[in-house]
C-alpha atoms as a PDB file:
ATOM      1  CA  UNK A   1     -38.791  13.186  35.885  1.00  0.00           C
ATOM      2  CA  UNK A   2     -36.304  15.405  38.184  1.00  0.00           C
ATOM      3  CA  UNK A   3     -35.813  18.971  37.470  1.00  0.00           C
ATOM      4  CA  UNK A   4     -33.283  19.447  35.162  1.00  0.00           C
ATOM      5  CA  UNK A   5     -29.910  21.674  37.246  1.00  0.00           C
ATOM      6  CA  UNK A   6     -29.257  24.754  35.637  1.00  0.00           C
ATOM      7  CA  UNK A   7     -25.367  27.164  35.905  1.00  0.00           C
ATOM      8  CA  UNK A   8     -25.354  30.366  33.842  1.00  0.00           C
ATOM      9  CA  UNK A   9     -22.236  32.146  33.361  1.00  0.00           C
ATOM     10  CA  UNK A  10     -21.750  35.325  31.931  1.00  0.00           C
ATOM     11  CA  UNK A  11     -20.216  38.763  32.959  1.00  0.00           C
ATOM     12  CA  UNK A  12     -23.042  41.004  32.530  1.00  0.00           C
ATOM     13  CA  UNK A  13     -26.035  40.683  35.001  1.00  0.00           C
ATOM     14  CA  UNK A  14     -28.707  42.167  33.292  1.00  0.00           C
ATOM     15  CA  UNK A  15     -28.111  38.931  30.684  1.00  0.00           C
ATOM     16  CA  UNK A  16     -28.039  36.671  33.544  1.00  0.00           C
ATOM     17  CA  UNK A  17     -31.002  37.625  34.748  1.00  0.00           C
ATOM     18  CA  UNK A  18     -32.663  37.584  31.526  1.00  0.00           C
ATOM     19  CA  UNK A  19     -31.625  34.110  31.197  1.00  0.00           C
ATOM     20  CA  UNK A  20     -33.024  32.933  34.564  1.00  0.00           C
ATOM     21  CA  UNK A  21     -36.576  35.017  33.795  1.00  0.00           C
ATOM     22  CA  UNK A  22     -37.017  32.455  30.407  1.00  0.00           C
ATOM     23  CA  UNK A  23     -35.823  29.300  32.268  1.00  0.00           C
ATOM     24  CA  UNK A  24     -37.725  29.447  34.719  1.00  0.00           C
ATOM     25  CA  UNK A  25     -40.568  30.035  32.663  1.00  0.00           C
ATOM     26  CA  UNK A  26     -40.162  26.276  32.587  1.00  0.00           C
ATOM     27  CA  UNK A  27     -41.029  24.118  35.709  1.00  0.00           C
ATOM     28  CA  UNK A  28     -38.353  21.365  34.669  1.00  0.00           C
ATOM     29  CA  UNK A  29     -35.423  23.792  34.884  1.00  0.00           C
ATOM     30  CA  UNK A  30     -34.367  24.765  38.076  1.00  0.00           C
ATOM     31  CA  UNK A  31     -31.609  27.263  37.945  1.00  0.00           C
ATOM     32  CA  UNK A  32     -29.020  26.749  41.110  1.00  0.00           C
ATOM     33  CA  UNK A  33     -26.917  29.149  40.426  1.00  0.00           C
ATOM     34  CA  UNK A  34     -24.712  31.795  38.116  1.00  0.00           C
ATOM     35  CA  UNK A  35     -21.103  33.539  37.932  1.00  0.00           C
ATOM     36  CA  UNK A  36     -19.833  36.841  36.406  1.00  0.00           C
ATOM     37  CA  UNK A  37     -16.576  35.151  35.321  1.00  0.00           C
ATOM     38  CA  UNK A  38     -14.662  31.623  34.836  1.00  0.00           C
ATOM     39  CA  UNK A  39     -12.941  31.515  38.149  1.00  0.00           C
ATOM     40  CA  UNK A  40     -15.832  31.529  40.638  1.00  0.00           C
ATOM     41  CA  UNK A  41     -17.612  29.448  37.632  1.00  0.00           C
ATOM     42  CA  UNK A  42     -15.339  27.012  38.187  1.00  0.00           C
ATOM     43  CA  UNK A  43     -15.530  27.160  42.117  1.00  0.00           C
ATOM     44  CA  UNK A  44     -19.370  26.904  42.078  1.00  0.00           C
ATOM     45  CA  UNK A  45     -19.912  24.428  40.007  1.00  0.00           C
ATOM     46  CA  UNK A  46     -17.973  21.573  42.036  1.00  0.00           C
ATOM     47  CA  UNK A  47     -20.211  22.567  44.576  1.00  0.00           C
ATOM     48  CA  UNK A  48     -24.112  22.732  43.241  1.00  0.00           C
ATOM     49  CA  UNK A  49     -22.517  19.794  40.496  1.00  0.00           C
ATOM     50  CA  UNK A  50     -25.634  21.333  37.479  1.00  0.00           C
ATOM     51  CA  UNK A  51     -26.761  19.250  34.853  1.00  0.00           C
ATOM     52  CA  UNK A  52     -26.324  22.115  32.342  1.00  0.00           C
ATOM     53  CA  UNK A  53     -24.076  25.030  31.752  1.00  0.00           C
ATOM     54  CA  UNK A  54     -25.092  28.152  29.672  1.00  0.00           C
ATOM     55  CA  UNK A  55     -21.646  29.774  28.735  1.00  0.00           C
ATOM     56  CA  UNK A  56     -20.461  32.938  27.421  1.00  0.00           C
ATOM     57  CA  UNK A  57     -17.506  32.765  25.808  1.00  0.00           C
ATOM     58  CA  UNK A  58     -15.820  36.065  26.462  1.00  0.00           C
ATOM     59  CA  UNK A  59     -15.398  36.631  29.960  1.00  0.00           C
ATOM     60  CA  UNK A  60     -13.102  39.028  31.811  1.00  0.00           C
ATOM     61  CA  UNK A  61     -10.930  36.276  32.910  1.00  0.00           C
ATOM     62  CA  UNK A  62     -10.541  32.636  31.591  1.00  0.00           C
ATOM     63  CA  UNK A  63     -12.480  32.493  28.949  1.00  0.00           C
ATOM     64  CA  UNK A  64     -15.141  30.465  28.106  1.00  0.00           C
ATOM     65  CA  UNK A  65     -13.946  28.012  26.277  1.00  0.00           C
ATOM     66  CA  UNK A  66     -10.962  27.155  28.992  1.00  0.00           C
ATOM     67  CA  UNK A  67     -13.731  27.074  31.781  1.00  0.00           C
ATOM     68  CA  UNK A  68     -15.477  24.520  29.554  1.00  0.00           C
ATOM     69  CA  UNK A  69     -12.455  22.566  29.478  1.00  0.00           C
ATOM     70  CA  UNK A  70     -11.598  22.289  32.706  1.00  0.00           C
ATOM     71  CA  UNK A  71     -15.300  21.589  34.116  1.00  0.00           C
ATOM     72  CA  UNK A  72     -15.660  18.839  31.289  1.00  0.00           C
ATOM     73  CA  UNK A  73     -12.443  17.227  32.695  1.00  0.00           C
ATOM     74  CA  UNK A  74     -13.750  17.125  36.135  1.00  0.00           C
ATOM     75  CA  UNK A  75     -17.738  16.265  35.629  1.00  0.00           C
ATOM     76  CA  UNK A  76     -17.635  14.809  31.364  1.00  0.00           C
ATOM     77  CA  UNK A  77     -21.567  14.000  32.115  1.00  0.00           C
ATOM     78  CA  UNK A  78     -22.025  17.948  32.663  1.00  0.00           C
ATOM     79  CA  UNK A  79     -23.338  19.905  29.183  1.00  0.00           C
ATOM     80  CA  UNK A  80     -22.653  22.899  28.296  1.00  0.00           C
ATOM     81  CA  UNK A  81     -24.060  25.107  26.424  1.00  0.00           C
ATOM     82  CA  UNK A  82     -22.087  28.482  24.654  1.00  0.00           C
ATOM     83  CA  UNK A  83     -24.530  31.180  23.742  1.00  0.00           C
ATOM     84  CA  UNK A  84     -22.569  33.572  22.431  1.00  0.00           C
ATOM     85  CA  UNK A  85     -22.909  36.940  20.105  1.00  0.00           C
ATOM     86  CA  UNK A  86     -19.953  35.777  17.491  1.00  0.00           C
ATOM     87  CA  UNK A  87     -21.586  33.690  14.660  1.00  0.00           C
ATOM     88  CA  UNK A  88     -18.256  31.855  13.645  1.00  0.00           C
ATOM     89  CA  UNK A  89     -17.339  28.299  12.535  1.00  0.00           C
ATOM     90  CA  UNK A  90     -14.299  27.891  13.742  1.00  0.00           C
ATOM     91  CA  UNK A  91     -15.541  28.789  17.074  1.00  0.00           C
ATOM     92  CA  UNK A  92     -18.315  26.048  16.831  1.00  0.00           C
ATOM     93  CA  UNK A  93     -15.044  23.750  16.139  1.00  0.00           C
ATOM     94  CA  UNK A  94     -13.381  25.416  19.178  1.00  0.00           C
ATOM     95  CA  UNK A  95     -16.219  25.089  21.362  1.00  0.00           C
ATOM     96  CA  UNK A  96     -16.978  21.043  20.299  1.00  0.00           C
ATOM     97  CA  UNK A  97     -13.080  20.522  20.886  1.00  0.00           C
ATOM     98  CA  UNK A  98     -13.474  22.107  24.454  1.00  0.00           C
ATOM     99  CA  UNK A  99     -16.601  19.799  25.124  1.00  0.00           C
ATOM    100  CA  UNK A 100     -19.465  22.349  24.491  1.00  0.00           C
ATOM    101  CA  UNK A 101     -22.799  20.142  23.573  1.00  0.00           C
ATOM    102  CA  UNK A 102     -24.586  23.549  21.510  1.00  0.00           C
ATOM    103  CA  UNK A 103     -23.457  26.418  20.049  1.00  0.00           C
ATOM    104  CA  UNK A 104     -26.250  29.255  20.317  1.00  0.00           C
ATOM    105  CA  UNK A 105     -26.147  32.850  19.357  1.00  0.00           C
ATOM    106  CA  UNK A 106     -27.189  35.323  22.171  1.00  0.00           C
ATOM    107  CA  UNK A 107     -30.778  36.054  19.914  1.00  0.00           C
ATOM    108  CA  UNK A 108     -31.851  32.622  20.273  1.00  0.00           C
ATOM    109  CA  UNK A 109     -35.213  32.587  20.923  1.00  0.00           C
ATOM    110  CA  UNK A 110     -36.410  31.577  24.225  1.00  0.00           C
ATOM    111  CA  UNK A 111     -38.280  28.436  22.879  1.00  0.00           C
ATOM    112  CA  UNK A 112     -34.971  27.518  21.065  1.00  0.00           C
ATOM    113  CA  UNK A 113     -32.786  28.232  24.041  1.00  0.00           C
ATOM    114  CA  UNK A 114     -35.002  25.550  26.164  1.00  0.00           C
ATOM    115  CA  UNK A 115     -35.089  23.240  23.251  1.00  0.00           C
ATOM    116  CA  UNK A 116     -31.339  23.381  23.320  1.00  0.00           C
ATOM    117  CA  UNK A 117     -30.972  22.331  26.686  1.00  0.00           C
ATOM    118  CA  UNK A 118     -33.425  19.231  26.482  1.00  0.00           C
ATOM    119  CA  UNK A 119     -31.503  18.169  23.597  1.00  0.00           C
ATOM    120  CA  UNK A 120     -28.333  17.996  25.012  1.00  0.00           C
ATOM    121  CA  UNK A 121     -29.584  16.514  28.622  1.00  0.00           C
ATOM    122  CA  UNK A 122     -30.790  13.901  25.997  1.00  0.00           C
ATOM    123  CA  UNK A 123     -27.451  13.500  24.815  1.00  0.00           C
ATOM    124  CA  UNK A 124     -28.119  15.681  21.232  1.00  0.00           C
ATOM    125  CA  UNK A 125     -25.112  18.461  19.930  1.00  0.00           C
ATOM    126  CA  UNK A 126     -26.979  21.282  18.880  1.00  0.00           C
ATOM    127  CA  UNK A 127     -25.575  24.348  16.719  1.00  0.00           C
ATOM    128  CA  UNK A 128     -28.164  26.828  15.777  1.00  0.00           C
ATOM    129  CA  UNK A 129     -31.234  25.146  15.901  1.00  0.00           C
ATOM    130  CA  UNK A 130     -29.652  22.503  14.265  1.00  0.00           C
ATOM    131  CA  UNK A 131     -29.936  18.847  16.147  1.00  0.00           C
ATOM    132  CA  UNK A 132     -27.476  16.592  15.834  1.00  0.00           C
ATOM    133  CA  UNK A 133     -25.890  13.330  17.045  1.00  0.00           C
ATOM    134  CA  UNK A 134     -22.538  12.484  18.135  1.00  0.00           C
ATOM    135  CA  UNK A 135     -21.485  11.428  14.862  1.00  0.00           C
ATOM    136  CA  UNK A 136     -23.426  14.032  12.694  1.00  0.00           C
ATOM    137  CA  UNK A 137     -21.734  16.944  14.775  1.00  0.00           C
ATOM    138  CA  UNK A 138     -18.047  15.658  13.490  1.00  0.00           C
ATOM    139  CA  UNK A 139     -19.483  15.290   9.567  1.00  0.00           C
ATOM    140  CA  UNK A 140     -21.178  18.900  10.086  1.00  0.00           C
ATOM    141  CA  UNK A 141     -17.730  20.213  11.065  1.00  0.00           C
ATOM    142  CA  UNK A 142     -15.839  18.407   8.997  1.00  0.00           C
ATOM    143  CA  UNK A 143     -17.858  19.945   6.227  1.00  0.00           C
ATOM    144  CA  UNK A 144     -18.514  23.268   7.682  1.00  0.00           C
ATOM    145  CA  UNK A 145     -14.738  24.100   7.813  1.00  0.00           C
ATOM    146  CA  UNK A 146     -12.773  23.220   5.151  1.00  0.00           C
ATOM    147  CA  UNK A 147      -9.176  24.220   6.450  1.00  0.00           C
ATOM    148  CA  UNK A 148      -9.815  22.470   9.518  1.00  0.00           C
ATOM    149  CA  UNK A 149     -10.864  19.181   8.458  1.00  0.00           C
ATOM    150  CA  UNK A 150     -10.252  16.139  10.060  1.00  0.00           C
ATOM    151  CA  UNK A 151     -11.788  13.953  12.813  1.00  0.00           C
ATOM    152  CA  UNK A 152     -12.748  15.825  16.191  1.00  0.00           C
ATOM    153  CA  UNK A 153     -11.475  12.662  17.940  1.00  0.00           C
ATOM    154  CA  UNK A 154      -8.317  11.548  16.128  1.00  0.00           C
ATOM    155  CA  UNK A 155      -6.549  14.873  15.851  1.00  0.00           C
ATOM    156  CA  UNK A 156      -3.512  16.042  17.867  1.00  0.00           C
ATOM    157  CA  UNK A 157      -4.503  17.715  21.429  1.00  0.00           C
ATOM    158  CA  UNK A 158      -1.978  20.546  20.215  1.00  0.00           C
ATOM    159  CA  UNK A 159      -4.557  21.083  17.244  1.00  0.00           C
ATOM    160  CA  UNK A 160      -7.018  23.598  16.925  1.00  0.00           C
ATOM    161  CA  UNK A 161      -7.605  23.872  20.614  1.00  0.00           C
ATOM    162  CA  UNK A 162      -8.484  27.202  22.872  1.00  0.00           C
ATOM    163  CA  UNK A 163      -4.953  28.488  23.849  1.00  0.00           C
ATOM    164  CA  UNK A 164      -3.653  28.230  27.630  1.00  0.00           C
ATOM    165  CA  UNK A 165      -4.500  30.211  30.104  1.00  0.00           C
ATOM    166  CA  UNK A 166      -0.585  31.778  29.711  1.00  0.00           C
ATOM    167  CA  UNK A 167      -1.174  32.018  26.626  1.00  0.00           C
ATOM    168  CA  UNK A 168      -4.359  33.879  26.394  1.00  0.00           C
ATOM    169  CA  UNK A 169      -2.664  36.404  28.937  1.00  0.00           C
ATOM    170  CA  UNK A 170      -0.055  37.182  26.491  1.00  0.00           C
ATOM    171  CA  UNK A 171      -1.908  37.570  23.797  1.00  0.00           C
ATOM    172  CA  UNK A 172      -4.358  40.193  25.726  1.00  0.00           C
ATOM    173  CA  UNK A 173      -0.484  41.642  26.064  1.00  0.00           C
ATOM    174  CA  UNK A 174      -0.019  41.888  22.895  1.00  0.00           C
ATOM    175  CA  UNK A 175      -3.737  43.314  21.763  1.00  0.00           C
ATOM    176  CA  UNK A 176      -2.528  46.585  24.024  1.00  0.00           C
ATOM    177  CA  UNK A 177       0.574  46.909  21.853  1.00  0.00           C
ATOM    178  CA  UNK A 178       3.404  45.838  24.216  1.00  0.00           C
ATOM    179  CA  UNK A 179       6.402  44.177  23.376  1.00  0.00           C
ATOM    180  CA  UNK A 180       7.786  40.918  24.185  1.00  0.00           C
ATOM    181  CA  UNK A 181      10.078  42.736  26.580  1.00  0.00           C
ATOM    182  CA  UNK A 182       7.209  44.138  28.447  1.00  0.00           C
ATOM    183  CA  UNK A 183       5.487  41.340  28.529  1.00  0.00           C
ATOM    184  CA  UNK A 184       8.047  39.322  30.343  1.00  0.00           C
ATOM    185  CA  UNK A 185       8.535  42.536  32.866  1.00  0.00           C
ATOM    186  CA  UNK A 186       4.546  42.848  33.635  1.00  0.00           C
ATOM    187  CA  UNK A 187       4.133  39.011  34.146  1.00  0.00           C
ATOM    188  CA  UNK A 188       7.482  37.869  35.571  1.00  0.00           C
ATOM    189  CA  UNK A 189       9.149  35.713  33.347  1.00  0.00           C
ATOM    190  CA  UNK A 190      11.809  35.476  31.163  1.00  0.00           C
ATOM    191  CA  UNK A 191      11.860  37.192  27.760  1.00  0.00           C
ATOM    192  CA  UNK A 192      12.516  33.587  26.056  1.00  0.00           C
ATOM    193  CA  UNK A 193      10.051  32.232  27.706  1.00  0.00           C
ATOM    194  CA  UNK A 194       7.197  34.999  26.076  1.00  0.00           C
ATOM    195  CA  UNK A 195       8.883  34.275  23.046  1.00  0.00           C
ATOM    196  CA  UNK A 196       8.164  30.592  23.274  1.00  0.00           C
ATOM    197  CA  UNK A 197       4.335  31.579  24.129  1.00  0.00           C
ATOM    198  CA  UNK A 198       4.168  33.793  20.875  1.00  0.00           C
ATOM    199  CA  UNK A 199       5.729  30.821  18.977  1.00  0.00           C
ATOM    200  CA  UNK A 200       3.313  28.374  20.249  1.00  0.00           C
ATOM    201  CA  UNK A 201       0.233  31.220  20.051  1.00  0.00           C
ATOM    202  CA  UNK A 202       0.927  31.833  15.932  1.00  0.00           C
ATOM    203  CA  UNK A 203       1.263  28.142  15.346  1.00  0.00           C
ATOM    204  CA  UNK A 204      -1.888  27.238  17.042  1.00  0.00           C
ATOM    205  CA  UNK A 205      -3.797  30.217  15.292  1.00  0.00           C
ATOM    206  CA  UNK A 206      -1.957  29.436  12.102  1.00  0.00           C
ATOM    207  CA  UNK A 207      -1.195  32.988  11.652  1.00  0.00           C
ATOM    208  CA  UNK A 208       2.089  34.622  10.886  1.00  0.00           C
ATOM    209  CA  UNK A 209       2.906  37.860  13.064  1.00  0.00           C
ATOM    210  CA  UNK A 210       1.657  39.082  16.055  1.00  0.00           C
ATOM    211  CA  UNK A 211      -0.300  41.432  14.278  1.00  0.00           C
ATOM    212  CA  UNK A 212      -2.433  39.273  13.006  1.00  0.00           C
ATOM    213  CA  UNK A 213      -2.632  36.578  16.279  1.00  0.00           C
ATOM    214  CA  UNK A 214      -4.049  39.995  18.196  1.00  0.00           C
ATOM    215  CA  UNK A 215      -6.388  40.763  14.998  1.00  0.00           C
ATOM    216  CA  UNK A 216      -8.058  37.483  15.338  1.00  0.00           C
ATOM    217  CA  UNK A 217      -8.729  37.572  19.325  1.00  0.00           C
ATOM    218  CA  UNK A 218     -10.281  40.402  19.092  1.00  0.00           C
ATOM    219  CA  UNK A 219     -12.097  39.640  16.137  1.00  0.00           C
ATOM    220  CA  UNK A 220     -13.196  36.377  18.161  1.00  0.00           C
ATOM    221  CA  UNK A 221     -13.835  38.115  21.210  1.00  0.00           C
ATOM    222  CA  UNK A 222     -11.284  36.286  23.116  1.00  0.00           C
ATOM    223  CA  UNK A 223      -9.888  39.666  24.103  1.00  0.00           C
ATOM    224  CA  UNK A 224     -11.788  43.185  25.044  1.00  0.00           C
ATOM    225  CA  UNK A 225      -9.174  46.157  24.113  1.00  0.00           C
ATOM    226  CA  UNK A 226     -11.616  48.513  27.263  1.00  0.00           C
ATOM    227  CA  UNK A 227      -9.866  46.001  29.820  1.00  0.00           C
ATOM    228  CA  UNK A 228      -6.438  46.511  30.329  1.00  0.00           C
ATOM    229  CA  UNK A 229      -4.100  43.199  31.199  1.00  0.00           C
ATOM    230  CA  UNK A 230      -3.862  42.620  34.952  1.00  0.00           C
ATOM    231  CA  UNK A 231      -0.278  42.634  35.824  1.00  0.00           C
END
């Protein structure tokens, strides 16, 4: 059987390297290559095409989540994998929405981790160390979390998805206290159109100020308040 093609991404390289120490512990996996952020993730992985993708989810620039969007809409039989340090349903939904095959914390042990990834070359969704099929993963959301029930398939694209890339640069906006006004100023657009984004941002987060939309990206890690927004 052929090795199976590894990607790591994550920002911090001590992790990274960490990672590649315990795969290739393991004469199947063969890791061909990593990224610090989404961007050059992105890039890389049209190019070395990996079977599996270890992603973190809070990276300096797109975030995880988007990245696994986008690469699932280019190469759907890639997996990826989220290891992550937030232990969160809703992000399990997130990251299943986005096309994520596991959900893993960042302690996962390193048998686990390389259980995880056989599972999902096999085709398996895998939360935890929790195996699962296709079907099973939508009842174990379904149940898991309650306000967000509903089929993974049949609901609206605007549901319960990661929020744009605009979007998500707002919002990091609005984490470092500036006002709509600003906003439009830093990024070059009208003051309307940020107050469409914030519309669109509370909806999707099903919160009701701005206040609380920045309260739960950083409780999610979408956003880190020691980075200030690029302008």
């Amino acid at each position: 059987m052929s090795q199976i093609k590894l990607f790591i991404v994550d920002d911090h390289p001590v992790f990274r390297q960490g990672l590649r120490d315990v795969l290739e512990t393991d004469p199947q996996l063969q890791v061909v290559g990593e990224a610090a952020n989404g961007e050059v993730a992105i890039d890389l992985v049209n190019e070395v095409e990996p079977d599996v993708i270890l992603m973190d989810i809070n990276l300096p620039d797109i975030m995880g989540l988007q990245v696994t969007r986008q690469v699932k809409a280019r190469h759907p039989h890639m997996k990826v994998v989220v290891i992550t340090g937030y232990d969160d349903v809703e992000q399990v939904f997130h990251a299943i929405r986005a096309g994520a095959s596991a959900y893993c914390p960042k302690d996962i042990t390193p048998e686990a981790l390389i259980g995880t990834i056989y599972a999902v070359r096999d085709g398996q969704y895998v939360v935890g160390e929790q195996k699962m099929s296709h079907d099973e993963i939508i009842r174990w959301v379904e149940e898991k979390v309650g306000r967000l029930s509903g089929s993974l398939i049949t609901e609206s694209e605007d549901s319960f998805v990661p929020l744009s890339p605009r979007e998500m640069e707002i919002l990091e906006h609005v984490t470092h206290g500036k006002s709509n006004k600003e906003i439009a100023y830093e990024l070059g657009i009208s003051h309307q159109t940020v107050k469409n984004h914030m519309t669109a941002i509370l909806r999707k987060l099903r919160v009701d100020d701005r206040t609380q939309a920045a309260v739960y990206a950083l409780s999610r890690g979408w956003v880190r308040l020691e980075n200030p927004p690029r302008s």
